[in-house]
Protein backbone atom coordinates (compact mmCIF):
# COMPACT_ATOMS: atom_id res chain seq x y z
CA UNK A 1 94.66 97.16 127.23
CA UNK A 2 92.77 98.10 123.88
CA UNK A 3 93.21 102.03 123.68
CA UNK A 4 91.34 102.77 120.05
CA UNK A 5 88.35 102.61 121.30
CA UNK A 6 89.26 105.13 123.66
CA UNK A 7 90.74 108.69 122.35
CA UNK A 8 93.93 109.53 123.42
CA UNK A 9 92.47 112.67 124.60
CA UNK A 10 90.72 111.13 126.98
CA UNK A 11 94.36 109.75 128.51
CA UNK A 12 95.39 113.41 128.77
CA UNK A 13 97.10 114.07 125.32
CA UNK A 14 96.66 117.44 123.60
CA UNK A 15 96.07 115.60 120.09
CA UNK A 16 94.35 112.75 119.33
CA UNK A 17 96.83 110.18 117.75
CA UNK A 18 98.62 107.16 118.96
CA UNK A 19 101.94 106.82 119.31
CA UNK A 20 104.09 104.14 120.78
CA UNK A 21 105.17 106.85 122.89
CA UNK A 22 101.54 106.97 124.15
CA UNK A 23 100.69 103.59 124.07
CA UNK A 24 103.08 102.83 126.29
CA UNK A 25 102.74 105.54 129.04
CA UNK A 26 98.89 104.63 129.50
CA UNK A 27 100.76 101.15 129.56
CA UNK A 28 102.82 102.05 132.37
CA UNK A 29 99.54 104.46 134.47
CA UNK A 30 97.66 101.72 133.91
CA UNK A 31 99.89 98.24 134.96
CA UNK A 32 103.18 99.69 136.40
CA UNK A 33 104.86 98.11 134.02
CA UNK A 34 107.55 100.53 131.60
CA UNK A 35 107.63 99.11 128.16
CA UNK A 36 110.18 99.98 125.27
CA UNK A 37 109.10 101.39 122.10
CA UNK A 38 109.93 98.05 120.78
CA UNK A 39 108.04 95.98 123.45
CA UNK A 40 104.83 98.93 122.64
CA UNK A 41 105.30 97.72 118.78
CA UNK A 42 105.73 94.04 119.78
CA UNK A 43 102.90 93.91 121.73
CA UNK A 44 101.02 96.12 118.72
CA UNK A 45 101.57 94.02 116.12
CA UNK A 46 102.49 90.92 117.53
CA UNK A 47 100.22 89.45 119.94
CA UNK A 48 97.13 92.07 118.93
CA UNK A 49 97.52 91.95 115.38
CA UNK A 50 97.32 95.33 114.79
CA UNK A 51 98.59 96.93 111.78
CA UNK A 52 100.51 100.42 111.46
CA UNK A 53 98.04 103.39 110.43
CA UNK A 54 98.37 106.83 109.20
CA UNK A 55 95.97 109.77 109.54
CA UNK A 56 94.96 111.19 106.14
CA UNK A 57 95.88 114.70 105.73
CA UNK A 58 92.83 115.93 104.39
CA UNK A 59 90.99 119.18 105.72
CA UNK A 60 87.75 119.10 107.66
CA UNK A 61 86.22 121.62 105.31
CA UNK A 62 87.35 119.77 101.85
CA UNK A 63 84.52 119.73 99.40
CA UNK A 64 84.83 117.35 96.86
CA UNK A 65 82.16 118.46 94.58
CA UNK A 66 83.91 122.06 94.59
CA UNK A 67 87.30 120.21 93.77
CA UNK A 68 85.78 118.24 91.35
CA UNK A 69 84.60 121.51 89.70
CA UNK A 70 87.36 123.33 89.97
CA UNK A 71 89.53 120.25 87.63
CA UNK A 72 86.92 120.57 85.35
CA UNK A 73 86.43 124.21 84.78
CA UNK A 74 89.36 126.41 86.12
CA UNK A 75 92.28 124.14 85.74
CA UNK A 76 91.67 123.45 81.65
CA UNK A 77 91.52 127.63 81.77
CA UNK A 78 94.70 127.69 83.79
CA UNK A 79 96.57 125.16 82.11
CA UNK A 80 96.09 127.14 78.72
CA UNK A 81 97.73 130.04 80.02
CA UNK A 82 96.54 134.08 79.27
């Protein structure tokens, strides 16, 4: 079983992110076999080699350019009070 290539959405989950929790109930639909959280990171890390990852929390709509703008013009003016 390889599930990044497939989104956990398409297993049924509400968000796409995987957990151990998840990995391990498309585990279980899929073989019949239950696996601990342990086994799930085992198994992860282990014998696929994969590593742990973390979503950045970064908005959709983030526009570096405007940021970028903003530290350069507004902040100095900010900084330096009324």
């Amino acid at each position: 079983m390889h599930p990044s290539p497939t989104r956990s959405q398409a297993h049924g989950f509400e968000a796409d992110l995987w957990t151990l929790e998840r990995v391990g109930a498309v585990v279980t639909r899929t073989t019949g076999v239950v696996l601990s959280r342990t086994s799930v990171w085992r198994l992860l890390t282990g014998r696929l080699g994969w590593s742990l990852q973390r979503p950045e929390r970064r908005a959709v709509e983030r526009d570096e350019s405007e940021i970028a703008r903003w530290i350069a013009h507004e902040w100095p003016r900010i900084k330096k009070g009324p």
